[in-house]
Protein backbone atom coordinates (compact mmCIF):
# COMPACT_ATOMS: atom_id res chain seq x y z
CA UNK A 1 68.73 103.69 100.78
CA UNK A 2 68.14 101.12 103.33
CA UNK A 3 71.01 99.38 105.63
CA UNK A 4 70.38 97.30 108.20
CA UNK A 5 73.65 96.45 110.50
CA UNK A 6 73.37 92.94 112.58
CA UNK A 7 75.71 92.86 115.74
CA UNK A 8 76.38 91.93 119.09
CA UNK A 9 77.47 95.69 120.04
CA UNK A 10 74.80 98.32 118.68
CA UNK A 11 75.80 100.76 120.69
CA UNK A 12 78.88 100.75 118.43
CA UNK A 13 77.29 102.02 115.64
CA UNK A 14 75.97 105.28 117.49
CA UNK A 15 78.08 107.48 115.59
CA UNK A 16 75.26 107.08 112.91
CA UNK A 17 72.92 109.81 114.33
CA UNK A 18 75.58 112.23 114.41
CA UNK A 19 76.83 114.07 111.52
CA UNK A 20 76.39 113.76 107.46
CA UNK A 21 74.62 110.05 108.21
CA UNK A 22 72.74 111.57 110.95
CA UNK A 23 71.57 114.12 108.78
CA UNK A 24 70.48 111.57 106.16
CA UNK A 25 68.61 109.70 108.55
CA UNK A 26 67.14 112.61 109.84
CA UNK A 27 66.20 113.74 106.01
CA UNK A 28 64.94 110.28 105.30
CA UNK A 29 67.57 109.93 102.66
CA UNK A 30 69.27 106.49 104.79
CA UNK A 31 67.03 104.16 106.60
CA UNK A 32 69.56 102.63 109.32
CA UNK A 33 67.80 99.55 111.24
CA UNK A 34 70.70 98.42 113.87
CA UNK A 35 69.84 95.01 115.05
CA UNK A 36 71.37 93.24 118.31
CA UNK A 37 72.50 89.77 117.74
CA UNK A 38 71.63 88.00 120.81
CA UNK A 39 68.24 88.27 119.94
CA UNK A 40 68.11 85.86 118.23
CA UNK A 41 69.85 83.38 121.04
CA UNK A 42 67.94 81.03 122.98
CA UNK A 43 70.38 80.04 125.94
CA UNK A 44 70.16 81.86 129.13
CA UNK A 45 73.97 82.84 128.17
CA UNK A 46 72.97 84.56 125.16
CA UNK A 47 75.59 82.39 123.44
CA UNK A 48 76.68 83.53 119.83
CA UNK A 49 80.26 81.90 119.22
CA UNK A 50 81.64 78.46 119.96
CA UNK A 51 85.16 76.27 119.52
CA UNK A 52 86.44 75.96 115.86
CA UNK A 53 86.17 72.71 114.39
CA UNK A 54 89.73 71.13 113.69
CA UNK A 55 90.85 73.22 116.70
CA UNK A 56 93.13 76.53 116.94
CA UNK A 57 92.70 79.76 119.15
CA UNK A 58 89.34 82.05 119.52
CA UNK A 59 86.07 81.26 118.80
CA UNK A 60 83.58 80.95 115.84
CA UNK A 61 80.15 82.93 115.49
CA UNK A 62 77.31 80.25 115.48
CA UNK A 63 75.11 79.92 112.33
CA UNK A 64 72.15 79.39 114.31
CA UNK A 65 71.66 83.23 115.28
CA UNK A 66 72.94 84.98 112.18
CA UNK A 67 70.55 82.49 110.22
CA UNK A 68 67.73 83.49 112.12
CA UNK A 69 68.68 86.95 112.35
CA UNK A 70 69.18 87.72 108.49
CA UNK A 71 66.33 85.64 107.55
CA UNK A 72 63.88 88.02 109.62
CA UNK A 73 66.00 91.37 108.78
CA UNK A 74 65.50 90.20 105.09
CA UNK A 75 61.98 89.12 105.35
CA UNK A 76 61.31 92.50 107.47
CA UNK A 77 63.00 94.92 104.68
CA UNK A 78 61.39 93.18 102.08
CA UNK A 79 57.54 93.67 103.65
CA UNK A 80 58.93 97.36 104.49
CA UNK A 81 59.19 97.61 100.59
CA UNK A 82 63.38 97.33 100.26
CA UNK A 83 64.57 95.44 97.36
CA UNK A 84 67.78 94.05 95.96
CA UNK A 85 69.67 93.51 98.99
CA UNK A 86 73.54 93.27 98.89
CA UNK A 87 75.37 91.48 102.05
CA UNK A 88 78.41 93.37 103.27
CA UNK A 89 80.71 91.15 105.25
CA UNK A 90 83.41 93.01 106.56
CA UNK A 91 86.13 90.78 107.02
CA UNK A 92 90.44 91.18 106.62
CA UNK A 93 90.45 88.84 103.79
CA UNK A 94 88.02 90.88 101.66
CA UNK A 95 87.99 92.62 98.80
CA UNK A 96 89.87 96.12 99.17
CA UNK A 97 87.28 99.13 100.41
CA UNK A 98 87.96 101.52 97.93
CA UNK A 99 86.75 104.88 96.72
CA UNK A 100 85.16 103.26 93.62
CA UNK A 101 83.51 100.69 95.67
CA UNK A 102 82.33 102.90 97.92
CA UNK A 103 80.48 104.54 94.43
CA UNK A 104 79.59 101.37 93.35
CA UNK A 105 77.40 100.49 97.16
CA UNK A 106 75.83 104.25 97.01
CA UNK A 107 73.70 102.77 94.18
CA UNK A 108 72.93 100.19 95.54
CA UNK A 109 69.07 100.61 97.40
CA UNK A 110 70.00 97.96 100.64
CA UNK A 111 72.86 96.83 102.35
CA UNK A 112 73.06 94.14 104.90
CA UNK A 113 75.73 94.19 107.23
CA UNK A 114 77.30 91.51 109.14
CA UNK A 115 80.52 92.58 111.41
CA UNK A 116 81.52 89.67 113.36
CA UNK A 117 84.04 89.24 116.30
CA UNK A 118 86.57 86.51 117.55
CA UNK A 119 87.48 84.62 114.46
CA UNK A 120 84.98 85.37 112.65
CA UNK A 121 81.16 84.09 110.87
CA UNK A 122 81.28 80.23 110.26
CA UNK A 123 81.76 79.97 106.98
CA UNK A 124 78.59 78.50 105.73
CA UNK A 125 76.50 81.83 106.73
CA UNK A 126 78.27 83.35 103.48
CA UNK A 127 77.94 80.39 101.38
CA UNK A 128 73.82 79.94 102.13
CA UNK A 129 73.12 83.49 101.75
CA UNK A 130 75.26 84.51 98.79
CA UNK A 131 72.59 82.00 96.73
CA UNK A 132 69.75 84.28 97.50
CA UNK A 133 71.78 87.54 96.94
CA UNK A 134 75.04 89.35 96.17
CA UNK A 135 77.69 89.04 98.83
CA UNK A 136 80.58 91.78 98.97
CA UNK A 137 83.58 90.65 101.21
CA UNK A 138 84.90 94.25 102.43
CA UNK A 139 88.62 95.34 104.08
CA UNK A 140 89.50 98.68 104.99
CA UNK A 141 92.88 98.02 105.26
CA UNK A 142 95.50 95.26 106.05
CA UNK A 143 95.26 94.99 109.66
CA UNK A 144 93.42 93.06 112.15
CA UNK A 145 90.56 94.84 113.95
CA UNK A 146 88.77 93.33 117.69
CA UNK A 147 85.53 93.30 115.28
CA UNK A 148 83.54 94.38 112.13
CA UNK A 149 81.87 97.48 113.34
CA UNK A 150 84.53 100.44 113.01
CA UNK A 151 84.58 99.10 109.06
CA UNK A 152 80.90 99.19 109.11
CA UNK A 153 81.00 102.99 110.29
CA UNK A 154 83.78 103.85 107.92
CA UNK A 155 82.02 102.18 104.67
CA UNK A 156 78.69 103.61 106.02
CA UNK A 157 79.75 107.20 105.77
CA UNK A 158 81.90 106.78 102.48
CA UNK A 159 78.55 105.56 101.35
CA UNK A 160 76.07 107.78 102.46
CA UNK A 161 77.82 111.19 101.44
CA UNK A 162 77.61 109.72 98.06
CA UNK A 163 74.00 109.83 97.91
CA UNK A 164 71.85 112.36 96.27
CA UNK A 165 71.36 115.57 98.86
CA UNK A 166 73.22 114.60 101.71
CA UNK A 167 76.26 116.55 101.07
CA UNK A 168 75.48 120.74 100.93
CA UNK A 169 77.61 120.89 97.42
CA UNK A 170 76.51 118.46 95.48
CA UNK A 171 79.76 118.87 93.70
CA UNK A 172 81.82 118.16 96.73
CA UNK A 173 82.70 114.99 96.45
CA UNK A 174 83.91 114.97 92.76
CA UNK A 175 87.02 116.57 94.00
CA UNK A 176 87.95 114.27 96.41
CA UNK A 177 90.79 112.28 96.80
CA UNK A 178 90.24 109.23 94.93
CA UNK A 179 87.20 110.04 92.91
CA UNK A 180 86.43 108.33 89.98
CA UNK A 181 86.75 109.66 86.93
CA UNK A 182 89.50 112.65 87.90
CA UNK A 183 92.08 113.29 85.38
CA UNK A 184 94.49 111.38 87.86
CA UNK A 185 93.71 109.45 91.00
CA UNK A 186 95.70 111.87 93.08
CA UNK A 187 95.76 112.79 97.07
CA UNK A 188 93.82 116.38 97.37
CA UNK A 189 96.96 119.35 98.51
CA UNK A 190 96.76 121.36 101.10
CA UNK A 191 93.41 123.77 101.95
CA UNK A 192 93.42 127.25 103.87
CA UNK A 193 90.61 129.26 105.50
CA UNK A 194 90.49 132.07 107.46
CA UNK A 195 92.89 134.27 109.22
CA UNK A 196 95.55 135.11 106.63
CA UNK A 197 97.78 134.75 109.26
CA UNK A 198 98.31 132.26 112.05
CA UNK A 199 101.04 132.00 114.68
CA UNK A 200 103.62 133.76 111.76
CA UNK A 201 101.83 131.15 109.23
CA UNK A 202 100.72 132.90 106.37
CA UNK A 203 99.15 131.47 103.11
CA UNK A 204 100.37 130.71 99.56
CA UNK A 205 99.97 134.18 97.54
CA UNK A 206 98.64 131.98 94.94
CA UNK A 207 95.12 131.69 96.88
CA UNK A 208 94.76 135.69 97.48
CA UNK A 209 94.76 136.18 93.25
CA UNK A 210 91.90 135.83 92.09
CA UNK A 211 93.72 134.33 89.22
CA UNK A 212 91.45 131.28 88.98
CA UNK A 213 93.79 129.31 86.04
CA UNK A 214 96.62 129.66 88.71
CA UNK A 215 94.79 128.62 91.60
CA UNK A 216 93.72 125.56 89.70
CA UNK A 217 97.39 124.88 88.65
CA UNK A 218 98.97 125.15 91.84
CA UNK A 219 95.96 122.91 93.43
CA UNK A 220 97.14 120.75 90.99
CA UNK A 221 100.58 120.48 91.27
CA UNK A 222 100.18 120.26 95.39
CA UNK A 223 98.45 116.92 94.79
CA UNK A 224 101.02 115.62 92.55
CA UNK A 225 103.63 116.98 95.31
CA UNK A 226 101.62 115.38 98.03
CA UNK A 227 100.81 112.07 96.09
CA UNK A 228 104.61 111.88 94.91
CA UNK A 229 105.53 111.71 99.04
CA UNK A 230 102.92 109.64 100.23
CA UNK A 231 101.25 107.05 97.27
CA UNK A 232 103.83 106.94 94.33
CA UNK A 233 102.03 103.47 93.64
CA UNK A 234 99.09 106.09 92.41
CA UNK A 235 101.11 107.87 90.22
CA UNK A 236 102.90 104.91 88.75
CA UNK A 237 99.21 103.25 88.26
CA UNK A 238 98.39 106.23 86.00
CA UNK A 239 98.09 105.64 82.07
CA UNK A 240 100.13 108.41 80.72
CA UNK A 241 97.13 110.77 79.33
CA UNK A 242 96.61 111.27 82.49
CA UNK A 243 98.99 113.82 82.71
CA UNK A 244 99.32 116.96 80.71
CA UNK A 245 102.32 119.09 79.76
CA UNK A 246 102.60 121.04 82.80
CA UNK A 247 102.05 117.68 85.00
CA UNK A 248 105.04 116.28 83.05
CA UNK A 249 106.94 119.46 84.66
CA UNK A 250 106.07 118.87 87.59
CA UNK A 251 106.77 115.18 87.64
CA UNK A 252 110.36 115.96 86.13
CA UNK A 253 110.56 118.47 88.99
CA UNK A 254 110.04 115.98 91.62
CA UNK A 255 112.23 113.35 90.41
CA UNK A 256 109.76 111.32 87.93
CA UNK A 257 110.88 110.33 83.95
CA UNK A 258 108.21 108.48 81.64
CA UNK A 259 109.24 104.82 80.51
CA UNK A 260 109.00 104.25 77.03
CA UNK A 261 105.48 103.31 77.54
CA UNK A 262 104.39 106.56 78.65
CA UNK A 263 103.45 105.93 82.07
CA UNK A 264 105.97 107.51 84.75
CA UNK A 265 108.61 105.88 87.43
CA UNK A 266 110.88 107.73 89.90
CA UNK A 267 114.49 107.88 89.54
CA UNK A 268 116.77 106.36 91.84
CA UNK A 269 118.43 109.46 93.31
CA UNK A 270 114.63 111.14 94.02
CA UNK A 271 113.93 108.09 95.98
CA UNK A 272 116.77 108.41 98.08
CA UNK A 273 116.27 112.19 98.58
């Protein structure tokens, strides 16, 4: 895979040579090109951003240098060999980042990045370059961020642990919270490693078995434990196959009945517990 990530701060993005997208880059699994904005400014300011038409606070990012700057990125890549390119704007008013996007970027073979600052890329940058390819409007989460490149970094390494050889189990990631295609889109429960002991903290007994059909049940009914404190929406998202009998006691356990369609809400009194 190739990604190429335009901005005004590269040295942001140095957290890509260091661990699992490091490693890829080192392998030569995940090309990363990062590209500095202002070179493609012609003032002796180096000036990227100016005052917002119809007025208001901050300050816009110029077409001028992202024009310039994607055209040559895109014209480089291509005459490198890339293909299909796919422009990832990371912006607040984008589409959700979720764990099934992230699966649905890891195929594709180039991504584009454009993380702005201030109040963002004037508008027409998206507009002319979403008619030469697909453009995916990205948040990580509803809050407001000084600029585009943290999201980068987090979508990056969602991303690139997803592709073929970069994580030691290949298997790994199927487990994961989120992952599509689980029986239920539950939160992973709690993990354990070495001592047995810690500070007077031992670990479940469960875990010491051997007894893999337990281990797998109790793993199981931690997430639905930890998912019923944290993301009930997950649970109440979940088509009722979903669960099987022994989920259904757990559910009941924790406060949870099925409606009459089959999918599951929490009574009144477990929410105020």
């Amino acid at each position: 895979m190739r990604l190429d990530v335009v901005t005004i701060f590269p040295e942001y993005l140095e957290p890509l040579n260091v661990s699992l997208v490091g490693k890829a880059r080192a392998s030569g699994r995940l090309d990363v090109q990062v590209h500095d904005l202002r070179d493609w400014t012609y003032d002796r300011h180096n000036t990227v951003d100016d005052t917002p038409y119809g007025g208001g606070p901050g300050m816009v990012m110029k077409t001028e240098p992202w024009g310039e700057a994607l055209d040559e990125v895109l014209a480089d890549g291509y005459e490198a060999g890339a293909h299909s390119p796919v422009l990832v704007v990371p912006t607040p008013s984008g589409r959700p980042f979720t764990q099934e996007l992230a699966v649905e970027l890891s195929e594709c073979p180039w991504l584009v990045f454009t993380p702005a600052r201030y109040e963002g890329i004037d508008r027409r940058v998206t507009e002319e370059y979403a008619t030469r390819m697909r453009v995916v409007e990205v948040s990580i989460g509803d809050y407001v961020l000084a600029g585009g490149e943290a999201a980068v970094l987090v979508i990056t390494e969602a991303v690139a642990r997803l592709l073929p050889g970069v994580l030691g189990n290949a298997a790994s990631h199927q487990d994961d919270s989120f992952a599509p295609g689980a029986m239920a889109n539950l939160l992973e429960g709690p993990v354990y490693t070495k001592p047995p002991e810690w500070r007077g903290r031992g670990i479940p007994d469960v875990l010491l078995s051997g007894h893999h059909g337990r281990i797998a049940r109790w793993r199981r009914d931690e997430a639905l434990r930890r998912t019923a404190a944290s993301r009930p929406d997950l649970i109440e998202r979940c088509e009722a196959s979903a669960f099987d009998k022994k989920d259904r006691e757990m559910l009941s356990i924790l406060g949870w009945s099925p409606e009459p369609g089959g999918r599951f809400w929490r009574r009144p009194e477990a929410v105020e517990e």
